[in-house]
Protein backbone atom coordinates (compact mmCIF):
# COMPACT_ATOMS: atom_id res chain seq x y z
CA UNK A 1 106.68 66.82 85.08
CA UNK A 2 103.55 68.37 85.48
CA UNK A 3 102.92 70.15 89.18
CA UNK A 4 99.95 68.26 91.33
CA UNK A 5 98.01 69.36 94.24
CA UNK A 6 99.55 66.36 96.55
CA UNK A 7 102.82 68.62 95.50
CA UNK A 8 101.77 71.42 98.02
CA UNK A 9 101.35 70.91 101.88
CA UNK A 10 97.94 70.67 102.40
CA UNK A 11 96.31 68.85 104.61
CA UNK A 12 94.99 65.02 104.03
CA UNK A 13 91.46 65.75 104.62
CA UNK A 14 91.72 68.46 101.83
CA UNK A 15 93.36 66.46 99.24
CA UNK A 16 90.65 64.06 99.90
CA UNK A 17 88.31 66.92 99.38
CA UNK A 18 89.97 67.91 96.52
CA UNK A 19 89.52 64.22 94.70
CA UNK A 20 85.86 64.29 95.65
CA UNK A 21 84.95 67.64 93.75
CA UNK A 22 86.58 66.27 91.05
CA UNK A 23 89.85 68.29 91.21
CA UNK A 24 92.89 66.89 89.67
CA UNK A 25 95.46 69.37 88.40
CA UNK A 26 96.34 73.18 90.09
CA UNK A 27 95.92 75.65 87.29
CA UNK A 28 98.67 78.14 86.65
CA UNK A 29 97.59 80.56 89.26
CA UNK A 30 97.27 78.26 91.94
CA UNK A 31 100.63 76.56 91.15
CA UNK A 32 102.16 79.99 92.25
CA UNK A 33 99.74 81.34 95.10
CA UNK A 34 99.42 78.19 97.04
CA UNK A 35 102.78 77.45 97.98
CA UNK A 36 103.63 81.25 98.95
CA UNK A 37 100.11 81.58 101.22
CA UNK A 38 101.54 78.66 102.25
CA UNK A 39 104.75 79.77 103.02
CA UNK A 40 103.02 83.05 105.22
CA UNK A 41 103.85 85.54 103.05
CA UNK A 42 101.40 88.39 101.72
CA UNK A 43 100.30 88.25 98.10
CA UNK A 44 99.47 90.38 95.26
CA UNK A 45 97.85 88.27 92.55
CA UNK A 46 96.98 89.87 89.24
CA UNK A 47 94.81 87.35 87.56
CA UNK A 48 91.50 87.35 86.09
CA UNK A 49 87.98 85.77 86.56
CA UNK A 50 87.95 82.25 86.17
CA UNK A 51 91.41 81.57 86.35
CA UNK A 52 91.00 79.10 89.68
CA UNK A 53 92.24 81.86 92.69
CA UNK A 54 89.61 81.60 94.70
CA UNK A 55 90.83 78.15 95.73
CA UNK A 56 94.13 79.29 94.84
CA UNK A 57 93.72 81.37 98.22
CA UNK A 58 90.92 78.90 100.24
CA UNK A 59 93.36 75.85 99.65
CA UNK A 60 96.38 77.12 101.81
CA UNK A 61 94.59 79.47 104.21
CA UNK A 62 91.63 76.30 105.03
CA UNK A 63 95.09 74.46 105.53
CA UNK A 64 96.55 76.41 108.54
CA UNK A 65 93.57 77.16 110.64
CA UNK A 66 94.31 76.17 113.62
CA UNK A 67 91.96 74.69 116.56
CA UNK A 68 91.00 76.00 119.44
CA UNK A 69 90.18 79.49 118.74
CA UNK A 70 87.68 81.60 119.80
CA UNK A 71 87.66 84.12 116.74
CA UNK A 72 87.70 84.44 113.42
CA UNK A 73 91.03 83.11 111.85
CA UNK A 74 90.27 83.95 108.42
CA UNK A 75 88.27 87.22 106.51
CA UNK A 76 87.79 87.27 102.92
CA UNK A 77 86.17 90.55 101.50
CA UNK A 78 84.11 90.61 98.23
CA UNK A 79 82.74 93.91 96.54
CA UNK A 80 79.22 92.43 95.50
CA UNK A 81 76.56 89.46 97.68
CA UNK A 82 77.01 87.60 95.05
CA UNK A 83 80.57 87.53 94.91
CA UNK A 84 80.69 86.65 98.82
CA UNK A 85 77.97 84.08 97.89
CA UNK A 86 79.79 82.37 95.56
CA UNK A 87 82.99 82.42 97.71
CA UNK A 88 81.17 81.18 100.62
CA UNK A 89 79.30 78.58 98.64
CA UNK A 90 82.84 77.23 96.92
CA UNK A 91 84.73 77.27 101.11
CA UNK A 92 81.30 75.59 101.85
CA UNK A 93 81.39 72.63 99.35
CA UNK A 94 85.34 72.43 100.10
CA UNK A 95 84.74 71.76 103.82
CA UNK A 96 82.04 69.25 103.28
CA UNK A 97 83.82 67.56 100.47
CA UNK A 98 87.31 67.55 102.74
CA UNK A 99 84.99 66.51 106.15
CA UNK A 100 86.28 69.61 107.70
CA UNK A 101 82.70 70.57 108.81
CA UNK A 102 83.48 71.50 112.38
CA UNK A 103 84.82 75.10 111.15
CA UNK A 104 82.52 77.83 111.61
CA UNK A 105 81.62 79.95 108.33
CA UNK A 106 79.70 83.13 108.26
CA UNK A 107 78.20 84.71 105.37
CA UNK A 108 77.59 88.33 106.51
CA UNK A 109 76.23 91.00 103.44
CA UNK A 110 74.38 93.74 103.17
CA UNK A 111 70.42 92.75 102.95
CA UNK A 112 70.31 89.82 105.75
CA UNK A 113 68.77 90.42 108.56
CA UNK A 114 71.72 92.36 110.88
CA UNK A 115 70.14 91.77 114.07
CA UNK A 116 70.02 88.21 113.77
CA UNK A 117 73.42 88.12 112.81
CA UNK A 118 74.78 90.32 115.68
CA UNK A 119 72.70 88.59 118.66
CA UNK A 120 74.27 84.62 116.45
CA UNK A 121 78.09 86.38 117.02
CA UNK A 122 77.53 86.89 121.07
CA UNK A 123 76.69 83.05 121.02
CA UNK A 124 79.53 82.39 118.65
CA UNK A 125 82.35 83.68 116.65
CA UNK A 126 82.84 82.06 113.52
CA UNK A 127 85.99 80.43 112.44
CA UNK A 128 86.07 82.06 108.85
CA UNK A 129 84.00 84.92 107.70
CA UNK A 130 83.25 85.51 104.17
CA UNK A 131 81.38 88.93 103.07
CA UNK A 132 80.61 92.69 102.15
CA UNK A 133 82.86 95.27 103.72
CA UNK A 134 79.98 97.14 104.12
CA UNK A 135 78.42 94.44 106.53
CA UNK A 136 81.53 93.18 107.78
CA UNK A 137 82.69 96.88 108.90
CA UNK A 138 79.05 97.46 110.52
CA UNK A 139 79.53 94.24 112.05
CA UNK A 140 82.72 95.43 113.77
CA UNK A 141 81.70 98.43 114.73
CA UNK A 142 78.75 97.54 116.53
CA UNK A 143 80.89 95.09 118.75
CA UNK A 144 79.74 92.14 117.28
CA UNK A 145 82.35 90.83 115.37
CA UNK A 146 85.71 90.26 116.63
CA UNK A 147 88.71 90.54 114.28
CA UNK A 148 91.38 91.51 116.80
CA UNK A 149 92.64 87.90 116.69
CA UNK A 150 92.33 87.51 112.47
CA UNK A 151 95.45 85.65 111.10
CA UNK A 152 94.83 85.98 107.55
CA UNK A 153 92.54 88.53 105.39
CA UNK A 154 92.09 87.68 101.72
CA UNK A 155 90.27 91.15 99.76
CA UNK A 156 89.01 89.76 96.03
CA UNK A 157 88.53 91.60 93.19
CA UNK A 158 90.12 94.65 94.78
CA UNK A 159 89.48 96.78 91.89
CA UNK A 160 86.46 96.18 91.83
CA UNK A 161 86.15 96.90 95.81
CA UNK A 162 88.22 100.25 94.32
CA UNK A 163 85.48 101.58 91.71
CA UNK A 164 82.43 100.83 94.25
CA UNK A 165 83.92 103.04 96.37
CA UNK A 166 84.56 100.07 99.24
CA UNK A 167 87.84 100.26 99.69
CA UNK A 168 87.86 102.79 102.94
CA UNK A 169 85.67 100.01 104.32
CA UNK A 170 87.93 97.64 103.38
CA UNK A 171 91.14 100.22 105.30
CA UNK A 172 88.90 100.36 108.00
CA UNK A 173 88.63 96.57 108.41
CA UNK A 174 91.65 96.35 108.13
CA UNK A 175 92.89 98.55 110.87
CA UNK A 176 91.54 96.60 113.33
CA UNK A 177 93.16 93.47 112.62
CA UNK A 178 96.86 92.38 114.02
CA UNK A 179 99.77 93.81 112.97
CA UNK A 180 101.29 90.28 112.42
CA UNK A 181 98.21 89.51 109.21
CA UNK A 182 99.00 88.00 106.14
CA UNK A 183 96.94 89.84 103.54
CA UNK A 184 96.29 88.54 99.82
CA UNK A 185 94.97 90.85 97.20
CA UNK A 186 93.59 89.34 93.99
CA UNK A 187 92.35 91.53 91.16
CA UNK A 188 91.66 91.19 87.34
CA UNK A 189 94.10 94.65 87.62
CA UNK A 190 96.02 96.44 89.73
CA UNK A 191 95.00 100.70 89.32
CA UNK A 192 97.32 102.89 90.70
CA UNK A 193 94.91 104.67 93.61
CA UNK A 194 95.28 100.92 94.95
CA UNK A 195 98.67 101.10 95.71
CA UNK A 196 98.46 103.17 99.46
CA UNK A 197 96.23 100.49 101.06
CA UNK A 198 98.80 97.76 99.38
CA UNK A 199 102.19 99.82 100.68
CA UNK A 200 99.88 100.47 104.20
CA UNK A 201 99.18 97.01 104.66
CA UNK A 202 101.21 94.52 103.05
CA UNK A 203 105.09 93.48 103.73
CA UNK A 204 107.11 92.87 101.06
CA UNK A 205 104.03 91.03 99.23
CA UNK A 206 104.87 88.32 96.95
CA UNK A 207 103.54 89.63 93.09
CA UNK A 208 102.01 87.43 91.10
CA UNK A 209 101.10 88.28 87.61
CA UNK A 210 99.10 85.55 85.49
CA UNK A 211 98.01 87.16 82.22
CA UNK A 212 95.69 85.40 80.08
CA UNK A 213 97.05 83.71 76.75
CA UNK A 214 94.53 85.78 75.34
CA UNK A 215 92.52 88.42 76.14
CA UNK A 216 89.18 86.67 74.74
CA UNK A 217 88.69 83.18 74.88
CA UNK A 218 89.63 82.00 71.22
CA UNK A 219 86.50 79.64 71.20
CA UNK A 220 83.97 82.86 71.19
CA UNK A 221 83.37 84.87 68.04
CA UNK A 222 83.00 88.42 68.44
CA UNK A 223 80.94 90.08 65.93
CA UNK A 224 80.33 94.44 65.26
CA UNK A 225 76.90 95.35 64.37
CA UNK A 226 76.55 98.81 63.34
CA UNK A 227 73.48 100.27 64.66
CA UNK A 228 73.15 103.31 61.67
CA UNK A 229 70.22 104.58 63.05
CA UNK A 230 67.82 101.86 63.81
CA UNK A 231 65.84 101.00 66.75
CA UNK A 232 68.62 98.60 69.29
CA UNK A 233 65.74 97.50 71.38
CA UNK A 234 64.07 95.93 68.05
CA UNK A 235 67.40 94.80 66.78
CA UNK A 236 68.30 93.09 70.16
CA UNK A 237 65.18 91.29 70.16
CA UNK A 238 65.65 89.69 65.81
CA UNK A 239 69.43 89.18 67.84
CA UNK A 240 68.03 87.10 70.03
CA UNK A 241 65.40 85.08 68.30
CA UNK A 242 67.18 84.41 65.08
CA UNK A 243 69.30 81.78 66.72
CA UNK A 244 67.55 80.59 69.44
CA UNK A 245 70.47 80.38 71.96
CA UNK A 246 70.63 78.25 75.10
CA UNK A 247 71.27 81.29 77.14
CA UNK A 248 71.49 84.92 76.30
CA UNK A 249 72.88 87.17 78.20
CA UNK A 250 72.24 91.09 76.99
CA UNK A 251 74.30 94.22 78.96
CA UNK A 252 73.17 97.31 79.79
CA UNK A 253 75.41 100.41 81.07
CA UNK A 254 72.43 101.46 83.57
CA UNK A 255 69.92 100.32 85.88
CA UNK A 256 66.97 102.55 84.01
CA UNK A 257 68.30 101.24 80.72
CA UNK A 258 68.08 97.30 81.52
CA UNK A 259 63.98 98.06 83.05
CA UNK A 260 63.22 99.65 79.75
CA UNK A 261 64.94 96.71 77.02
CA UNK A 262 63.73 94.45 79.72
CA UNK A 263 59.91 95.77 79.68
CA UNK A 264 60.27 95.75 75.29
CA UNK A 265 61.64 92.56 75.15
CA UNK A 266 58.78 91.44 76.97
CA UNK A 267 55.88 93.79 75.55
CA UNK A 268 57.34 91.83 72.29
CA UNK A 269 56.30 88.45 73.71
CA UNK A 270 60.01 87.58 75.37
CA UNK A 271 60.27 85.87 79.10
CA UNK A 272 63.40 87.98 80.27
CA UNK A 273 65.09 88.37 83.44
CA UNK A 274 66.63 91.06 84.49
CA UNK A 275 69.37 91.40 87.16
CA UNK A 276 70.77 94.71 88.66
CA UNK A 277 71.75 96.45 91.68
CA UNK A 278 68.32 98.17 92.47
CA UNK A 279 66.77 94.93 93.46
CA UNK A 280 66.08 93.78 96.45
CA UNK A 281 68.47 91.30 97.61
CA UNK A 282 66.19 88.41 97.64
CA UNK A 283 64.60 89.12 94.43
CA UNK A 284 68.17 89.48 92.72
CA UNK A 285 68.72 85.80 94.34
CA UNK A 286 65.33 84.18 93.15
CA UNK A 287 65.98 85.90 89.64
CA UNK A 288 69.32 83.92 89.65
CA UNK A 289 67.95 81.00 90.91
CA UNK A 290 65.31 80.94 88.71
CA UNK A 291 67.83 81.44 85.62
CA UNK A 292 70.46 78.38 86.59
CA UNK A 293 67.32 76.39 86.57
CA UNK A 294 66.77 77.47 82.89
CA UNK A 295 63.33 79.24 83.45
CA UNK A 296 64.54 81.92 81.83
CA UNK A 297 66.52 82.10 78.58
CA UNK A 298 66.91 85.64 78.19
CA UNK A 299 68.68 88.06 80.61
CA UNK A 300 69.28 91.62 80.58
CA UNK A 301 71.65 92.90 83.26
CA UNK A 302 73.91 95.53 84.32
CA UNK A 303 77.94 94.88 85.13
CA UNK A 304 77.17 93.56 88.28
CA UNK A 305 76.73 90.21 86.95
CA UNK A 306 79.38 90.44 84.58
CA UNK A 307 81.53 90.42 87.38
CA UNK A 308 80.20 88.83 90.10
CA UNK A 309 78.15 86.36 88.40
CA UNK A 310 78.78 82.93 86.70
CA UNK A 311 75.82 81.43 85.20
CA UNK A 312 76.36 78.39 82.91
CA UNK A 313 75.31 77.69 79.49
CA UNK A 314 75.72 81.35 78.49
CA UNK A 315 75.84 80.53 74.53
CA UNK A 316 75.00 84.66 73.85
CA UNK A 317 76.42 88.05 75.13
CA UNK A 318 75.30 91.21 73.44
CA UNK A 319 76.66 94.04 74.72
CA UNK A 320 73.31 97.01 73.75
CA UNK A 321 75.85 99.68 74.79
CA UNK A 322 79.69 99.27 75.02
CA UNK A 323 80.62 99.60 78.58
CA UNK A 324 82.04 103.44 79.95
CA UNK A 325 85.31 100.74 81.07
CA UNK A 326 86.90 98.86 78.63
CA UNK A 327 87.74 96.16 81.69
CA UNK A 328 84.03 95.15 81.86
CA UNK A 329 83.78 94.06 78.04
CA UNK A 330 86.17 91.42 78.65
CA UNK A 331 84.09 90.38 81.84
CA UNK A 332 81.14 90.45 80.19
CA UNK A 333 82.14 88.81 77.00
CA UNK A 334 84.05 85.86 79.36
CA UNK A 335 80.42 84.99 80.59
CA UNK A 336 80.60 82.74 77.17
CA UNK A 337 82.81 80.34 75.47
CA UNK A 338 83.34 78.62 78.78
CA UNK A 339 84.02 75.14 79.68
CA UNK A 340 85.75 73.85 76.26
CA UNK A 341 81.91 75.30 74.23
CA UNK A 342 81.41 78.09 71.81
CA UNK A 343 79.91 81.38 72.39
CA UNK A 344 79.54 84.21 70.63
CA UNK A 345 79.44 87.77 71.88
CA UNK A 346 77.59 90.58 69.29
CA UNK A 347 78.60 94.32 70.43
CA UNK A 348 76.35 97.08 69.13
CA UNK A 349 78.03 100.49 68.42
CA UNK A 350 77.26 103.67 66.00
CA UNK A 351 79.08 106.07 64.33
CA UNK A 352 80.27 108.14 67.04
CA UNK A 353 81.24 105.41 69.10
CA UNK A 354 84.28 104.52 66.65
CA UNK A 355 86.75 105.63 69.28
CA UNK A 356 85.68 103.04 71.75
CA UNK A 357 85.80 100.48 69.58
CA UNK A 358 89.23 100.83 68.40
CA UNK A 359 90.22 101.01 72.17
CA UNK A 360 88.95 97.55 72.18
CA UNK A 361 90.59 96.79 69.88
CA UNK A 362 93.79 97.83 71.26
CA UNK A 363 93.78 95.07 73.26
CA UNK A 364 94.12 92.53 70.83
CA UNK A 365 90.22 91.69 70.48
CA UNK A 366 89.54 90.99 66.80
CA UNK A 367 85.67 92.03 65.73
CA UNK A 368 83.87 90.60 62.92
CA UNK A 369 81.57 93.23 60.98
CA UNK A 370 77.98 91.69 60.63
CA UNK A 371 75.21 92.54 59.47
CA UNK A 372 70.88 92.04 59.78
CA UNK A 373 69.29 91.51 55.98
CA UNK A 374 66.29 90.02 55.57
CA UNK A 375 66.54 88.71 59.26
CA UNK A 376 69.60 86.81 58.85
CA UNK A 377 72.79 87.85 59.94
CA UNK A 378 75.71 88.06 57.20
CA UNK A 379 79.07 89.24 56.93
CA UNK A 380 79.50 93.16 56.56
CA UNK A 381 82.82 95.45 55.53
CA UNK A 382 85.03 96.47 57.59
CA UNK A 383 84.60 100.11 58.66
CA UNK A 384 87.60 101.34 58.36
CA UNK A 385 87.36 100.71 54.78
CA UNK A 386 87.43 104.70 53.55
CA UNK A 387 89.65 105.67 56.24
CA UNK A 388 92.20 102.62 55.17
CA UNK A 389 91.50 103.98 51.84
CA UNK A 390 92.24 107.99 52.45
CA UNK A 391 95.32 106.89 54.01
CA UNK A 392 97.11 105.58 51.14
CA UNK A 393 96.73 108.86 49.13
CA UNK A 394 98.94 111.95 49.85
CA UNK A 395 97.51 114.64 52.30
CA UNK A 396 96.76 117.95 50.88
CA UNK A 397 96.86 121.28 52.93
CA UNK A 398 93.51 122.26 54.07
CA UNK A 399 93.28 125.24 51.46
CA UNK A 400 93.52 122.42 48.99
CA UNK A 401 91.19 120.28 49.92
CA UNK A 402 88.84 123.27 49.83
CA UNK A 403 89.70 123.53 46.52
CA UNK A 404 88.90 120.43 45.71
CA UNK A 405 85.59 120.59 47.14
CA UNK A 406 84.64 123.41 45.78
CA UNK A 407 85.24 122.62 42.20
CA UNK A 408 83.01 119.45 42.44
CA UNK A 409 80.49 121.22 43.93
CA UNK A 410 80.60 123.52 40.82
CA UNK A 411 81.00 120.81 38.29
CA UNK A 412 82.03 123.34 35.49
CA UNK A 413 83.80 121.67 32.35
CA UNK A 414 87.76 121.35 32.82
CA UNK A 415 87.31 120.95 36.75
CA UNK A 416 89.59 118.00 37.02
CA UNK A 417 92.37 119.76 34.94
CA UNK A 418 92.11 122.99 37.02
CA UNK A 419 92.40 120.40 40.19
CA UNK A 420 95.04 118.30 39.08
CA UNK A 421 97.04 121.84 37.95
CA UNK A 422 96.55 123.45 41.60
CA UNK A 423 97.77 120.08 43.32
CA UNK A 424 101.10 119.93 41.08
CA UNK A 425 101.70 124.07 41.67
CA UNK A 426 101.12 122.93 45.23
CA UNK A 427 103.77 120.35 45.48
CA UNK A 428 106.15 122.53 43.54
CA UNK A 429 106.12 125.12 45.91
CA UNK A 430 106.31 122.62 48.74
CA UNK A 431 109.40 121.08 47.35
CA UNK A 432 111.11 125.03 46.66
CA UNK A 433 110.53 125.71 50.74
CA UNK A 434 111.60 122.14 51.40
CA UNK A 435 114.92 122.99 49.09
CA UNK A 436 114.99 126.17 50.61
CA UNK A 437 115.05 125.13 54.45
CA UNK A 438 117.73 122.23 53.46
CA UNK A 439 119.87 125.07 52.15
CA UNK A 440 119.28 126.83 55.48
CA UNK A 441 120.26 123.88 57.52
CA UNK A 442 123.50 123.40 55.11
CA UNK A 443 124.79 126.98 55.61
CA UNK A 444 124.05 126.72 59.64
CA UNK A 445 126.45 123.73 59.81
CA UNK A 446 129.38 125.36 58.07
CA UNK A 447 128.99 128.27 60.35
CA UNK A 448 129.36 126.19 63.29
């Protein structure tokens, strides 16, 4: 029997809510966070990006606010504004959705006007408050925001919050709430510099661990282009317009890196977006306005919107560089193949990048070598080819393999008899020391 939301205790006017967005069955991580929120008890939930947690965490926590308050009830931290956005914007359409309207919600990051904000909280405190820790802390410390009276604090995409270098805002937040809070952590992973805040703040926390069936959606191909010297900014843009994809997303590592591809693509006749930290708040939200409306159908960002981004109808990703973190390929590539559709993601490396790719690999991601002839894109080998090929023969000591070289360098007549004559004295007079240290090992036993 399969588990429903009218399973759970949530209010009436949220199942109702829930039926009008269209909402009809918990997914896995929800089935297991909802009823311990519910329950009061702090959470650790290890799941990744688009698995359903944020209203695995807004369903129970929206359920026990309580009336009558004069504070905030409920804080939920994100590392990005668009990650608070998109928080703020799924609570919002709950609430309306549920007719729970008459809760307060305050979106507070970093690039709104401060002032405004701080002279709105002496009118009012909001019931929820979703946001930056950044703002949220500055917030606080000027006196503006109360969280003395905070029931429950939900911190997303803590490691995330962990590389930015937010998580002391986050410990600061934190230390001004009750002792009494029920915390819930949610993050794609759990690094080890995470666990002090977690033992700090949390009591006996329930952990939830939902890993993905697979690592990459099985609906996306993933294909390995091998740069071998050529220009990536020319072969991102024959990438791009061979196909003619709905929407194409293209990563950069850096900020510098995504202005320059972006000015090419365009100097080579392209309308491109481009989306990264160093813009101005409201340009970054125009930008992504702009692309959900389609206007664009090229965009070259940074990780930021690998993460805290989801734009529909991304048919491409090419990652120009592989990313320094092996964590933010699989964010980036899980922009596509979403929603039951195809995507394909197309990963650019060269030759002294090998090492990264195989740690891909080494999470179960399967590439596909292609190739660009003739401006079409066909299958390629594998390359690992000579190094699956050196493996099956038997290694040689270094002096040999000097040898070797040497005498094809020289090319006199005989060569390959001399060779083959210095590999079989070789082996003999490996398997005389080999004989030879067996005898040892023999005679050491019986004198024991």
């Amino acid at each position: 029997m399969s588990t429903t939301f009218e399973s759970f205790q949530l209010t009436e006017s949220l199942q109702q809510g829930l039926k009008k967005i269209g909402f009809r069955e918990p997914t896995p991580v929800q089935i297991q966070v909802i009823p311990t929120l519910l329950a009061g008890r702090d959470a650790i939930v290890e799941s990744q990006t688009g698995s359903g947690k944020t209203h695995a965490f807004l369903l129970p926590l929206l359920s026990m606010l309580e009336k009558g308050h004069e504070f905030p009830q409920l804080v939920i931290t994100a590392p990005s504004r668009e990650l608070a956005a998109q928080t703020h914007e799924l609570a919002k359409q709950l609430l309306e959705a549920s007719g729970e309207e008459e809760w307060q919600m305050s979106l507070f990051v970093g690039g709104s006007d401060k002032e405004r904000q701080i002279e709105k909280l002496h009118h009012q405190q909001p019931d929820i408050v979703v946001g930056t820790p950044g703002r949220i802390l500055d917030l606080i410390s000027s006196a503006a925001l109360r969280v003395d009276h905070v029931r429950f604090l939900v911190i997303d995409e803590a490691d995330m919050t962990l590389d930015m270098g937010f998580l002391k805002d986050v410990d600061a937040i934190a230390s001004k709430m009750p002792a009494n809070l029920q915390t819930a952590v949610f993050s794609a992973t759990i690094p080890d510099k995470l666990q002090p805040f977690l033992r700090k703040y949390l009591q006996q926390p329930q952990q939830i661990i939902l890993a993905p069936k697979t690592v990459i959606n099985p609906d996306v191909d993933n294909w390995l282009f091998a740069t071998r010297g050529k220009d990536k900014a020319d072969l991102i843009y024959k990438l791009l317009t061979i196909g003619q994809p709905y929407l194409a997303l293209v990563f950069a590592n850096t900020k510098q890196t995504v202005d320059d591809l972006t000015d090419k693509l365009k100097a080579d006749g392209l309308k491109v977006a481009k989306i990264h930290g160093g813009l101005e708040p409201r340009e970054r939200r125009r930008v992504m306005k702009q692309v959900e409306n389609l206007e664009y159908q090229y965009v070259v960002a940074t990780d930021l919107a690998a993460r805290g981004i989801d734009i529909p109808g991304v048919s491409l990703v090419i990652n120009y560089e592989i990313p320094k973190d092996t964590e933010y390929f699989i964010h980036r590539v899980g922009r596509t193949g979403r929603n039951g559709l195809d995507g394909t993601a197309i990963t650019l490396y060269s030759p002294e990048e090998e090492s990264r790719v195989s740690e891909i690999e080494s999470l179960g991601i399967k590439f596909t070598p292609k190739a660009l002839q003739k401006d079409q894109i066909v299958d390629s080998y594998d390359r690992r080819r000579r190094t699956s090929r050196t493996a099956t023969k038997e290694k040689l000591d270094p002096k040999m393999i000097g040898l070797v070289r040497k005498e094809q360098i020289k090319r006199k007549p005989g060569y390959r008899n001399k060779i083959k004559k210095a590999i079989t004295r070789d082996r003999q007079q490996k398997r005389k020391i080999d004989a030879r240290q067996e005898q040892r090992a023999v005679r050491k036993s019986h004198k024991r």
